[in-house]
PDB file of N, CA and C in Angstrom:
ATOM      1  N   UNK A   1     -90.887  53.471 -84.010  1.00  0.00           N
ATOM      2  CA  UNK A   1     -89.873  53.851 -83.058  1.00  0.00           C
ATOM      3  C   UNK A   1     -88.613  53.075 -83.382  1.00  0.00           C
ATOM      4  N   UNK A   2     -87.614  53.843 -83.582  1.00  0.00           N
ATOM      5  CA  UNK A   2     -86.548  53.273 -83.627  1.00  0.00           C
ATOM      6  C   UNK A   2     -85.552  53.030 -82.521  1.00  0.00           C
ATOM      7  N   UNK A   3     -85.124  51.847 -82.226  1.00  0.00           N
ATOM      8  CA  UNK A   3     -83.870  51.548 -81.049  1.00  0.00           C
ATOM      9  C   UNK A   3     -82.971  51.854 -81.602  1.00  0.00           C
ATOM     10  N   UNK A   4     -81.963  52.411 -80.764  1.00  0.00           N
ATOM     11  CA  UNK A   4     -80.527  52.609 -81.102  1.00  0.00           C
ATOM     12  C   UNK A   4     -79.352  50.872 -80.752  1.00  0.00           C
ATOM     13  N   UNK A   5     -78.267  50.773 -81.096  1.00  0.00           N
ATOM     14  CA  UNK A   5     -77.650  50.007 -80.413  1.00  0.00           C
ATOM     15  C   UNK A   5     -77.939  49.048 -78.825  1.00  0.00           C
ATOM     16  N   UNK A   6     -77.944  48.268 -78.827  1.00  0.00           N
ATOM     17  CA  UNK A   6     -77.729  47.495 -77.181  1.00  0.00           C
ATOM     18  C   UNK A   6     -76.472  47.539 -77.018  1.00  0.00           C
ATOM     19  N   UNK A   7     -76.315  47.990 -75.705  1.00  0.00           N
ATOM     20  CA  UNK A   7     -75.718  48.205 -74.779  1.00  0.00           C
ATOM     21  C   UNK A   7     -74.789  47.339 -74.817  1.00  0.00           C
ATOM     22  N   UNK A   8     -73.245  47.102 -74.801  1.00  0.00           N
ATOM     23  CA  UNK A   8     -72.333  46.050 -74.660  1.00  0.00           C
ATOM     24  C   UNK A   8     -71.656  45.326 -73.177  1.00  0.00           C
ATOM     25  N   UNK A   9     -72.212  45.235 -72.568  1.00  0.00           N
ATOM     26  CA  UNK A   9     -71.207  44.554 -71.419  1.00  0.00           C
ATOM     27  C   UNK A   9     -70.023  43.767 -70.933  1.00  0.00           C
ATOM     28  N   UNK A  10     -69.219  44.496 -70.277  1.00  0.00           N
ATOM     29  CA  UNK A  10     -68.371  43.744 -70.678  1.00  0.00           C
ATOM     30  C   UNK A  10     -68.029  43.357 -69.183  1.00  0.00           C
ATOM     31  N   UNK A  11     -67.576  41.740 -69.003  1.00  0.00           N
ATOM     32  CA  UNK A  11     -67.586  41.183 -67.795  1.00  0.00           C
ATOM     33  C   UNK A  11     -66.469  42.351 -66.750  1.00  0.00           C
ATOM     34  N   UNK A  12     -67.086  42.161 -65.344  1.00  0.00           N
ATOM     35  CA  UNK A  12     -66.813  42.885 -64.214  1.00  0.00           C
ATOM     36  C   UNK A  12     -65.949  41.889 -63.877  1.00  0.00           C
ATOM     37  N   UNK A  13     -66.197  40.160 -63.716  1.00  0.00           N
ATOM     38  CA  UNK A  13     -65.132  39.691 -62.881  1.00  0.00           C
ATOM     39  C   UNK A  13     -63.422  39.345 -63.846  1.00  0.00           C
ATOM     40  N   UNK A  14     -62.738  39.341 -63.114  1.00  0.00           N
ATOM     41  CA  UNK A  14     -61.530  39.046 -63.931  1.00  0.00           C
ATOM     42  C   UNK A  14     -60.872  38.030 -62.772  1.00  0.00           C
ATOM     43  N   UNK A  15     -60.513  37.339 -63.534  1.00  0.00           N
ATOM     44  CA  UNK A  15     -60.384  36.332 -62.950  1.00  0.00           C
ATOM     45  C   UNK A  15     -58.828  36.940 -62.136  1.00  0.00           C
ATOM     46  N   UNK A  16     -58.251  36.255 -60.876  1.00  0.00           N
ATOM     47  CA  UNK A  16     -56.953  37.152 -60.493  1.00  0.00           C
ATOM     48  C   UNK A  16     -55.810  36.200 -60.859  1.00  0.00           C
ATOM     49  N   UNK A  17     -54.978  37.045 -60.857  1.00  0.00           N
ATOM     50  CA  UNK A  17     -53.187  36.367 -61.432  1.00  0.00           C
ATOM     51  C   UNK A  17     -52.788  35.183 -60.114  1.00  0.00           C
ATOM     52  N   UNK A  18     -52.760  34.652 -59.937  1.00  0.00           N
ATOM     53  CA  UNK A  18     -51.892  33.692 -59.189  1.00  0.00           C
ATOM     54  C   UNK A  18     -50.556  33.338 -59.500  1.00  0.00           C
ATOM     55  N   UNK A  19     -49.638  33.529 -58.772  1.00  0.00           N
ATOM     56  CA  UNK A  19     -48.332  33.077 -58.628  1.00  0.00           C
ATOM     57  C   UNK A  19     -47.667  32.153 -57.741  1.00  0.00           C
ATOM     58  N   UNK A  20     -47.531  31.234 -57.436  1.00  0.00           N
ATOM     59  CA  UNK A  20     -47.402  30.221 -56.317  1.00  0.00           C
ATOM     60  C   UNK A  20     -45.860  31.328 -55.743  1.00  0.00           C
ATOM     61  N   UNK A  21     -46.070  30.763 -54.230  1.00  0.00           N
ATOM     62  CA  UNK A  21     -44.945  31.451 -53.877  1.00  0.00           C
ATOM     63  C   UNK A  21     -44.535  30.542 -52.819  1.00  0.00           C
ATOM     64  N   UNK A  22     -43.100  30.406 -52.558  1.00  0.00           N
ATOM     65  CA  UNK A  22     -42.379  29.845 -51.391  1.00  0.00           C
ATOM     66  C   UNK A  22     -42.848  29.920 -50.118  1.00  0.00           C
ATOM     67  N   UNK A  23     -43.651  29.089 -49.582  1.00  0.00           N
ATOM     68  CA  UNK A  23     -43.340  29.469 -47.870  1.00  0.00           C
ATOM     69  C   UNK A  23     -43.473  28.374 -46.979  1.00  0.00           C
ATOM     70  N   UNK A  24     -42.970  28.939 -45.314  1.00  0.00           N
ATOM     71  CA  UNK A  24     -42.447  27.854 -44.587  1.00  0.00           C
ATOM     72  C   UNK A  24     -43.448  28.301 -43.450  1.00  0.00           C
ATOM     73  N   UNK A  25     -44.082  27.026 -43.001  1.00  0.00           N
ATOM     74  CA  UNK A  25     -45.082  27.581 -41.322  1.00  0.00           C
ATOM     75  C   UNK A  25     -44.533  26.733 -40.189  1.00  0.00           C
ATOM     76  N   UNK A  26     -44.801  26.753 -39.190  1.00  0.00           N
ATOM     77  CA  UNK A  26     -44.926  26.154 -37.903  1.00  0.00           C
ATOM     78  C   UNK A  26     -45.540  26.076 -37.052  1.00  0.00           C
ATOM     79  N   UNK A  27     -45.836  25.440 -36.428  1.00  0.00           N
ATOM     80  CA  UNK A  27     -46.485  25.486 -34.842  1.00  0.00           C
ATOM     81  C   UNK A  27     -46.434  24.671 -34.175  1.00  0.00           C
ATOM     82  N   UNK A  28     -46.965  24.929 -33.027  1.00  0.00           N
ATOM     83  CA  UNK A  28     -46.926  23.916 -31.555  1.00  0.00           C
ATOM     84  C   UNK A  28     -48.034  24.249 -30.669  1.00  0.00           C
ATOM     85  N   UNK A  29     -48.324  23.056 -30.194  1.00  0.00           N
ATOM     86  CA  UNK A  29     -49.957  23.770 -29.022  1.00  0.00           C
ATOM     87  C   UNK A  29     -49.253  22.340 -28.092  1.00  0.00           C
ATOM     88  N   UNK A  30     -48.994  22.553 -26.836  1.00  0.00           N
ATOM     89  CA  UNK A  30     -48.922  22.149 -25.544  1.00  0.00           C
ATOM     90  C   UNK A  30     -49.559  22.821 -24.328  1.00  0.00           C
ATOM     91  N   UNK A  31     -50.981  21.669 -24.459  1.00  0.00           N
ATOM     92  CA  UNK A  31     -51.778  22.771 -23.732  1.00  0.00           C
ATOM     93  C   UNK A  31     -52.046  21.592 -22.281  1.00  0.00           C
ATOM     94  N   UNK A  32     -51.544  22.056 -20.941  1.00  0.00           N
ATOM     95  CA  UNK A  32     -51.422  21.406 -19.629  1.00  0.00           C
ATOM     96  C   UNK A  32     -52.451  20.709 -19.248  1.00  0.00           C
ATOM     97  N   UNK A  33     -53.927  21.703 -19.464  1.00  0.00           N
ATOM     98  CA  UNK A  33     -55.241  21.748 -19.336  1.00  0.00           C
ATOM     99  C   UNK A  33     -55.931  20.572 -19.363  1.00  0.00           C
ATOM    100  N   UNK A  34     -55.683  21.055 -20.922  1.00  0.00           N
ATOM    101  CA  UNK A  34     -56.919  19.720 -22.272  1.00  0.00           C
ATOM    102  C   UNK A  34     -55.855  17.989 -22.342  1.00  0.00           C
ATOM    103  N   UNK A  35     -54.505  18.703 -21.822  1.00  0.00           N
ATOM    104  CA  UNK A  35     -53.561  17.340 -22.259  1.00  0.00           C
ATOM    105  C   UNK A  35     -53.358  17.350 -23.777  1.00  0.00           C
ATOM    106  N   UNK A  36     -53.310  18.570 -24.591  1.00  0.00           N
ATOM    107  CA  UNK A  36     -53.579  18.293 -25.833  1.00  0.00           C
ATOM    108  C   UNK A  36     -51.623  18.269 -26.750  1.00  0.00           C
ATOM    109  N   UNK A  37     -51.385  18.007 -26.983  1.00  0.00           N
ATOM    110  CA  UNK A  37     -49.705  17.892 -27.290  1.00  0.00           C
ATOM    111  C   UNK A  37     -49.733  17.694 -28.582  1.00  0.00           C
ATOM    112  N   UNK A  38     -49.654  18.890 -30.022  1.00  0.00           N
ATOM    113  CA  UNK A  38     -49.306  18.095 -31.047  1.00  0.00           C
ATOM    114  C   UNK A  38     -48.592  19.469 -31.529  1.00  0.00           C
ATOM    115  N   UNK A  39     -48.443  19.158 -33.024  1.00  0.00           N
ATOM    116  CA  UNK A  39     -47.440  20.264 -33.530  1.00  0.00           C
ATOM    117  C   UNK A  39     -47.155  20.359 -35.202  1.00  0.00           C
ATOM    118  N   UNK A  40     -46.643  21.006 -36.027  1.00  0.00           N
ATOM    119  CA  UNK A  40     -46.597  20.774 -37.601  1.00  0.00           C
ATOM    120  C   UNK A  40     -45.566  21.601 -38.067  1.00  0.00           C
ATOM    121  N   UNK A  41     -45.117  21.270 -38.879  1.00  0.00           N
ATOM    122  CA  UNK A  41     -44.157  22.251 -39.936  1.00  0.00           C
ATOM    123  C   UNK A  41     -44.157  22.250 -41.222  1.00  0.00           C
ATOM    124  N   UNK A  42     -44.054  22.712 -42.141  1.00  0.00           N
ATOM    125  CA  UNK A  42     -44.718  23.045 -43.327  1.00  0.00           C
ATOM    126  C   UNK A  42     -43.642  23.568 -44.246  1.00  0.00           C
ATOM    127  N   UNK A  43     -43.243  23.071 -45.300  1.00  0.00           N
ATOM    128  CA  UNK A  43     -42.669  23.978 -46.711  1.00  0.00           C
ATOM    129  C   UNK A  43     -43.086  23.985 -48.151  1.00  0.00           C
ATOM    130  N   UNK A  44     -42.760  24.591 -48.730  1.00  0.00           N
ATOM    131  CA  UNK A  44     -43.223  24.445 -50.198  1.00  0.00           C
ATOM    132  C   UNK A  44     -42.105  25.401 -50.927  1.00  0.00           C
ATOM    133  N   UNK A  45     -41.475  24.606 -51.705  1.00  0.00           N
ATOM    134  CA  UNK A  45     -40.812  25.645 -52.486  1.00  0.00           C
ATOM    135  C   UNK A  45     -41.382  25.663 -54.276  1.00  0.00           C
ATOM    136  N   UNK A  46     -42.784  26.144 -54.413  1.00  0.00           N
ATOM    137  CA  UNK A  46     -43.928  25.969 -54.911  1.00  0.00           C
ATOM    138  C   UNK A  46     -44.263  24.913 -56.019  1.00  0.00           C
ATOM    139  N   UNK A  47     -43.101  23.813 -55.956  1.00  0.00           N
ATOM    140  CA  UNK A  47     -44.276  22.522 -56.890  1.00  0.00           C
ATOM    141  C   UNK A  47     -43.794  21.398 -55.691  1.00  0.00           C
ATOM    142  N   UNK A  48     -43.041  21.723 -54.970  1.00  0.00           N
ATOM    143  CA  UNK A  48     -43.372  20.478 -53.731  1.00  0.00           C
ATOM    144  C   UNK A  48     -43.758  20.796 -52.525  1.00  0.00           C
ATOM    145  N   UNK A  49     -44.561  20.507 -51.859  1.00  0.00           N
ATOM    146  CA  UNK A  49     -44.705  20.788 -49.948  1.00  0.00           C
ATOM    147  C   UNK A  49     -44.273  19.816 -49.475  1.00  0.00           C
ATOM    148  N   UNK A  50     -43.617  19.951 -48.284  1.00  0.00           N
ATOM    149  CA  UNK A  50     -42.868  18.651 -47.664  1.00  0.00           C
ATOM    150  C   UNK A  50     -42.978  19.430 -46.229  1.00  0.00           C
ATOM    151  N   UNK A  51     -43.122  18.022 -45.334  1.00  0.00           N
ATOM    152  CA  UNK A  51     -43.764  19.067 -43.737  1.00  0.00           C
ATOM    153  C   UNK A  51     -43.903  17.641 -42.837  1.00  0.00           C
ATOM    154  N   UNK A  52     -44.076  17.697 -41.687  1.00  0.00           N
ATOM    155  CA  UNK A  52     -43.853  16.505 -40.587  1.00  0.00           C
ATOM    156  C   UNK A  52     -45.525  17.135 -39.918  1.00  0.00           C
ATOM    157  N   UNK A  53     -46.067  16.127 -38.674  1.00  0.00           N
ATOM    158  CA  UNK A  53     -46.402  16.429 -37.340  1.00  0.00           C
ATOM    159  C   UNK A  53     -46.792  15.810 -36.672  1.00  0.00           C
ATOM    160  N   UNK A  54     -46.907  15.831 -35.987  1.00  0.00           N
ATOM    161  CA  UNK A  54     -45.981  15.265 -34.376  1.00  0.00           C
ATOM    162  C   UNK A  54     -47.846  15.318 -33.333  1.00  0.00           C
ATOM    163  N   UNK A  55     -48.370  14.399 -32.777  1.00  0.00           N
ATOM    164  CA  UNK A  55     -49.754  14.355 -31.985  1.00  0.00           C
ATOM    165  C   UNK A  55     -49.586  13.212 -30.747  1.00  0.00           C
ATOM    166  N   UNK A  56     -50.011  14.080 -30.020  1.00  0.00           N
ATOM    167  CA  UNK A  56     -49.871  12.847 -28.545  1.00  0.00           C
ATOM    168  C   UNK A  56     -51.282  11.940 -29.081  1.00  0.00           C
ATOM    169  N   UNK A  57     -51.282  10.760 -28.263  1.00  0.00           N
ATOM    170  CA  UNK A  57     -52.987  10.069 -28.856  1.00  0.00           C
ATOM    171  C   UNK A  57     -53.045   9.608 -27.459  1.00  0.00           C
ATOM    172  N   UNK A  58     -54.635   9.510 -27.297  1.00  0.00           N
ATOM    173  CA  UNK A  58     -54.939   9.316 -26.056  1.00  0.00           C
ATOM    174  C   UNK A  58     -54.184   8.230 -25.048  1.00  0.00           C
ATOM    175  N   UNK A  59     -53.771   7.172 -25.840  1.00  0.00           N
ATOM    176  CA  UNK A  59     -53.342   5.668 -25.358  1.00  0.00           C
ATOM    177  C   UNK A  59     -51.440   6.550 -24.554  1.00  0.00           C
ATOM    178  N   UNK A  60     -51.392   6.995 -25.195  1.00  0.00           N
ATOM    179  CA  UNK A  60     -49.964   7.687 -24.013  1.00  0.00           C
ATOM    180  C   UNK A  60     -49.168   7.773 -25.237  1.00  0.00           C
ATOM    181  N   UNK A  61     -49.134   6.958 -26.830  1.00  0.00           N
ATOM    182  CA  UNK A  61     -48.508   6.748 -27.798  1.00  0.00           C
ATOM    183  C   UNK A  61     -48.146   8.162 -28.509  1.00  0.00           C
ATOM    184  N   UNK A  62     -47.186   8.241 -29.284  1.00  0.00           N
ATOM    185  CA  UNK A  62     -46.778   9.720 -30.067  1.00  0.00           C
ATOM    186  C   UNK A  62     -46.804   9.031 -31.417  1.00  0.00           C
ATOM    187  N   UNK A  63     -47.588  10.222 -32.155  1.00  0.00           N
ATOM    188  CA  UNK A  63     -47.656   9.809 -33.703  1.00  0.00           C
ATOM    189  C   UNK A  63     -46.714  10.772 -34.236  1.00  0.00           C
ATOM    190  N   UNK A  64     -46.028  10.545 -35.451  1.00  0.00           N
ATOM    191  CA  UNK A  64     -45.293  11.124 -35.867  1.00  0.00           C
ATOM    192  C   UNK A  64     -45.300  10.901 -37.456  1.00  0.00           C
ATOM    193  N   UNK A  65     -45.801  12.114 -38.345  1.00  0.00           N
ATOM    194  CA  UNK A  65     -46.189  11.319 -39.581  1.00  0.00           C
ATOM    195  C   UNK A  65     -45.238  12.412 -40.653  1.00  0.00           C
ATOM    196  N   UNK A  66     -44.554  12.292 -41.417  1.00  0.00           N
ATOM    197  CA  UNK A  66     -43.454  13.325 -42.445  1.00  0.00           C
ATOM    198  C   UNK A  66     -44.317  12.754 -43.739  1.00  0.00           C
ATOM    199  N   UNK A  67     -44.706  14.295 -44.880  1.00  0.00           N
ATOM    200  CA  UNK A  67     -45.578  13.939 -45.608  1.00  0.00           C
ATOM    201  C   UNK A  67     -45.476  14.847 -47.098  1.00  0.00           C
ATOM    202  N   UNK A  68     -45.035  14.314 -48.198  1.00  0.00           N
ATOM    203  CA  UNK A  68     -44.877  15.227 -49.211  1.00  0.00           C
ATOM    204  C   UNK A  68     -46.273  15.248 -50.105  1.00  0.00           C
ATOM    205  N   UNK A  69     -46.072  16.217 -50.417  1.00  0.00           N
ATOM    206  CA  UNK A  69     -47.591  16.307 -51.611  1.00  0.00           C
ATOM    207  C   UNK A  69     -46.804  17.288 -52.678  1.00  0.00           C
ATOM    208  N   UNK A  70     -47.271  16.779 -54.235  1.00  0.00           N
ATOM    209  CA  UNK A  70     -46.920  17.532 -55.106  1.00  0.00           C
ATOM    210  C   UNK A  70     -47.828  16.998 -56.693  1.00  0.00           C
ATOM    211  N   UNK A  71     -47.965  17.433 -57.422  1.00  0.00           N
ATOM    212  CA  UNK A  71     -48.444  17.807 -58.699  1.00  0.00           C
ATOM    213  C   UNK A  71     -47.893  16.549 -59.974  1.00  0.00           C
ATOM    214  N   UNK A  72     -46.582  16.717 -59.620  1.00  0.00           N
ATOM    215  CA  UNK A  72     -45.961  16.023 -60.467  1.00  0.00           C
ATOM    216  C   UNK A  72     -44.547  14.851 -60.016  1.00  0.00           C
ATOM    217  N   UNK A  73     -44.760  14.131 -61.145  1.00  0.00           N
ATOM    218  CA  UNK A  73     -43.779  13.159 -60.340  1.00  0.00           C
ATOM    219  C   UNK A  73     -44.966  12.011 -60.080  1.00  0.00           C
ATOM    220  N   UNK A  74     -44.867  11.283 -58.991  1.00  0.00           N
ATOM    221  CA  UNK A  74     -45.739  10.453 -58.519  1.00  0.00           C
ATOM    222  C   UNK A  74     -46.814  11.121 -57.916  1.00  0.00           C
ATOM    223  N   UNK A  75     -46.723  12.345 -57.675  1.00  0.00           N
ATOM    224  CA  UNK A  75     -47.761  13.436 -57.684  1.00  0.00           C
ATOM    225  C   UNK A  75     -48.541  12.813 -55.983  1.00  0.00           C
ATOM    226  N   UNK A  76     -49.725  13.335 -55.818  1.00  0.00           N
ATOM    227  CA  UNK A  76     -50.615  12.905 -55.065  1.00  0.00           C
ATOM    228  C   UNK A  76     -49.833  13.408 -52.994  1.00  0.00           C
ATOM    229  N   UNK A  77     -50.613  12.561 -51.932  1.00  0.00           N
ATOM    230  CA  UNK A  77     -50.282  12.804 -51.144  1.00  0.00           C
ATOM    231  C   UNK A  77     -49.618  11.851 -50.460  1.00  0.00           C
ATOM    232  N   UNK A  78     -48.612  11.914 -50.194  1.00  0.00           N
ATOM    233  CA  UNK A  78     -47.511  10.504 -49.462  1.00  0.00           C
ATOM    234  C   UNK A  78     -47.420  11.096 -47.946  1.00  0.00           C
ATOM    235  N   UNK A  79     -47.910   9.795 -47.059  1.00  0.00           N
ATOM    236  CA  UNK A  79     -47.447  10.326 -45.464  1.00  0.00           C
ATOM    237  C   UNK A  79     -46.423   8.876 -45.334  1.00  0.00           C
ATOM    238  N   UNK A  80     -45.637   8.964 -44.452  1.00  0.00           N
ATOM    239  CA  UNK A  80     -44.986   7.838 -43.962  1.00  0.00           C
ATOM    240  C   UNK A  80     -44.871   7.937 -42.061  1.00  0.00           C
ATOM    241  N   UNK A  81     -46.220   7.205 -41.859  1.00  0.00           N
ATOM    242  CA  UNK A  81     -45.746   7.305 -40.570  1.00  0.00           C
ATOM    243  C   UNK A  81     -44.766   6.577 -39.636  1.00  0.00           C
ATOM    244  N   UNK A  82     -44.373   6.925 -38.471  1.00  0.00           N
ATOM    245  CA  UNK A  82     -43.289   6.780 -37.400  1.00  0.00           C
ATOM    246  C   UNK A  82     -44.039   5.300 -36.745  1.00  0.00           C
ATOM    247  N   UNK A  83     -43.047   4.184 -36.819  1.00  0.00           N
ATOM    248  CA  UNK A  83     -43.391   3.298 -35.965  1.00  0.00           C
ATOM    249  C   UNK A  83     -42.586   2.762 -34.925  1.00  0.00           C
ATOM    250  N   UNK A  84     -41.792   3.802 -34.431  1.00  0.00           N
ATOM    251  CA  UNK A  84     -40.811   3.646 -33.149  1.00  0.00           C
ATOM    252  C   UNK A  84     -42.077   4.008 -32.216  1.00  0.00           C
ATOM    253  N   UNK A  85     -42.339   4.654 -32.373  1.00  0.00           N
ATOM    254  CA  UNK A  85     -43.617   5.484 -31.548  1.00  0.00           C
ATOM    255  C   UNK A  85     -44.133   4.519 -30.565  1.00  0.00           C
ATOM    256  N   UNK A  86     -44.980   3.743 -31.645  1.00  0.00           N
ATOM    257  CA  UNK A  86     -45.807   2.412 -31.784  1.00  0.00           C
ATOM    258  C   UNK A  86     -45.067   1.042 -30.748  1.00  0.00           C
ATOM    259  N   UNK A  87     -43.835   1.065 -31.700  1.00  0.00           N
ATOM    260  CA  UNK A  87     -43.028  -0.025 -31.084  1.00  0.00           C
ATOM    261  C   UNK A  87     -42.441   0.100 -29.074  1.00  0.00           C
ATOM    262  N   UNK A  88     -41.845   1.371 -28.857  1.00  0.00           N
ATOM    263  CA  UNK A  88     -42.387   1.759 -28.004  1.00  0.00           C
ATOM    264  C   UNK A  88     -43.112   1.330 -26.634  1.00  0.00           C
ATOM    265  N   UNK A  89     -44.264   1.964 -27.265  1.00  0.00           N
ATOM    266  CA  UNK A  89     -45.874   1.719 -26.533  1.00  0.00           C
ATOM    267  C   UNK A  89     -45.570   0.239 -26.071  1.00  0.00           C
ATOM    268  N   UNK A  90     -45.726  -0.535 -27.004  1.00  0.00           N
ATOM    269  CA  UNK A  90     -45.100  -1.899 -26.954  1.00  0.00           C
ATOM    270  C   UNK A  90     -44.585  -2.894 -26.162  1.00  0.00           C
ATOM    271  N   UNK A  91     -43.517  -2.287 -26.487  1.00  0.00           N
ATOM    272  CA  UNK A  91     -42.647  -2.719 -25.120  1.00  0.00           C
ATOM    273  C   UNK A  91     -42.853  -2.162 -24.028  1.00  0.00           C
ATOM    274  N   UNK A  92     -43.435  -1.095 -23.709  1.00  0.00           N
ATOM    275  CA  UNK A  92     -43.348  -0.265 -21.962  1.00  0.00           C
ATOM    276  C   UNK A  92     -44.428  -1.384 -21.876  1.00  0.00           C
ATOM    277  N   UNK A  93     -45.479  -2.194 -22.506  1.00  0.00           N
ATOM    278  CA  UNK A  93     -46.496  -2.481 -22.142  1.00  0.00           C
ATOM    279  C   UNK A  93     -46.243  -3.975 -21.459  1.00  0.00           C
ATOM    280  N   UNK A  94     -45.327  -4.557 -22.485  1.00  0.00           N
ATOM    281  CA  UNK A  94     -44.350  -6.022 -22.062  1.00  0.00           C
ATOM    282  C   UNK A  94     -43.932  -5.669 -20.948  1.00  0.00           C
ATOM    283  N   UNK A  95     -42.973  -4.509 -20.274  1.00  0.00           N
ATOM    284  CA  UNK A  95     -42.582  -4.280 -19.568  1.00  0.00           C
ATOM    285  C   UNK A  95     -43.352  -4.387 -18.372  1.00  0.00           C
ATOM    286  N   UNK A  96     -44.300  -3.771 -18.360  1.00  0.00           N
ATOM    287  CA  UNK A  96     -45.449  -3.645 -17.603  1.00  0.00           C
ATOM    288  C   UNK A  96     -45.603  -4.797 -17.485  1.00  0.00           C
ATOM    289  N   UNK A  97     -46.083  -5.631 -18.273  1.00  0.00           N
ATOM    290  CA  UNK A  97     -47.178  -6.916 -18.068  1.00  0.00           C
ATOM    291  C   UNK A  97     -46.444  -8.215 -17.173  1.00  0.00           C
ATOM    292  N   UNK A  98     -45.003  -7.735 -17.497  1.00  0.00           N
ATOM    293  CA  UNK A  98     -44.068  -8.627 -16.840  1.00  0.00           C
ATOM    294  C   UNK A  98     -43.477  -8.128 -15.210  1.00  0.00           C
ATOM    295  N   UNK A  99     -43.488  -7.257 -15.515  1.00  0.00           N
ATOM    296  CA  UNK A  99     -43.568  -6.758 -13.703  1.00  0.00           C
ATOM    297  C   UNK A  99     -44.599  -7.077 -13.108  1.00  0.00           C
ATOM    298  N   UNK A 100     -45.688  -7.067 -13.646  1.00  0.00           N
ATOM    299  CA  UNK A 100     -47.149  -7.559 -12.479  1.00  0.00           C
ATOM    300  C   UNK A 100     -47.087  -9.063 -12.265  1.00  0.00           C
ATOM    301  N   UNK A 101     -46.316  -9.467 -13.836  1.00  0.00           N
ATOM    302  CA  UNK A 101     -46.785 -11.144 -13.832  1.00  0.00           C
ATOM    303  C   UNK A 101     -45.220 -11.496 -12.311  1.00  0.00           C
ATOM    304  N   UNK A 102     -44.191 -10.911 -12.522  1.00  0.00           N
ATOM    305  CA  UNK A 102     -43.533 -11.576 -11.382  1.00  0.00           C
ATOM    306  C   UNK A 102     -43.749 -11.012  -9.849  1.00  0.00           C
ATOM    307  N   UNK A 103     -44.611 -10.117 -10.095  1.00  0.00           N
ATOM    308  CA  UNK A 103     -44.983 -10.060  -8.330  1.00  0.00           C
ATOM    309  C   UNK A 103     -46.006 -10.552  -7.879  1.00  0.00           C
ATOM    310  N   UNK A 104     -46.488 -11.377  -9.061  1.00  0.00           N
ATOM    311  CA  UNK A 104     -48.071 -12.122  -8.267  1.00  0.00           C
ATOM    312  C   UNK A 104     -47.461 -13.274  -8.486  1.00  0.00           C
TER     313      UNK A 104
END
């Protein structure tokens, strides 16, 4: 018995084209309920993203963190957070601690 040829296959997946493309997001959730308060913004003009956001934290404090990420360059993910926020907290707390201390 003779076989003819085997059959050739040729791959089904192809891998897909990617093109990075520009874009900008946002949001906000202030929800009364949960007490939940935070927020983000977002760009990329496709070899850098650069974007902020903004989170209440339980202690009453606001975080505030602005954060680039990119490929090249020093590459990797850089946040720099907000320490007015912090500083702040801080002082309302001095504030505080010194109003109780002169009425007792």
């Amino acid at each position: 018995m003779k076989y003819g040829r085997a059959p050739s296959y040729a791959p089904s997946y192809q891998e897909p084209r990617y093109y990075a493309q520009p874009y900008q997001f946002a949001y906000a959730v202030n929800d009364h309920y949960s007490g939940s308060v935070f927020s983000q913004n977002e760009n990329s003009d496709t070899k850098i993203v650069q974007g902020y956001y903004s989170v209440n934290l339980p202690d009453g404090r606001v975080q505030h963190v602005k954060y680039t990420a990119d490929n090249q360059g020093y590459g990797g993910y850089n946040a720099e957070a907000d320490r007015v926020a912090v500083a702040l907290a801080a002082l309302a707390l001095l504030v505080d601690f010194d109003l109780v201390a002169t009425q007792n």
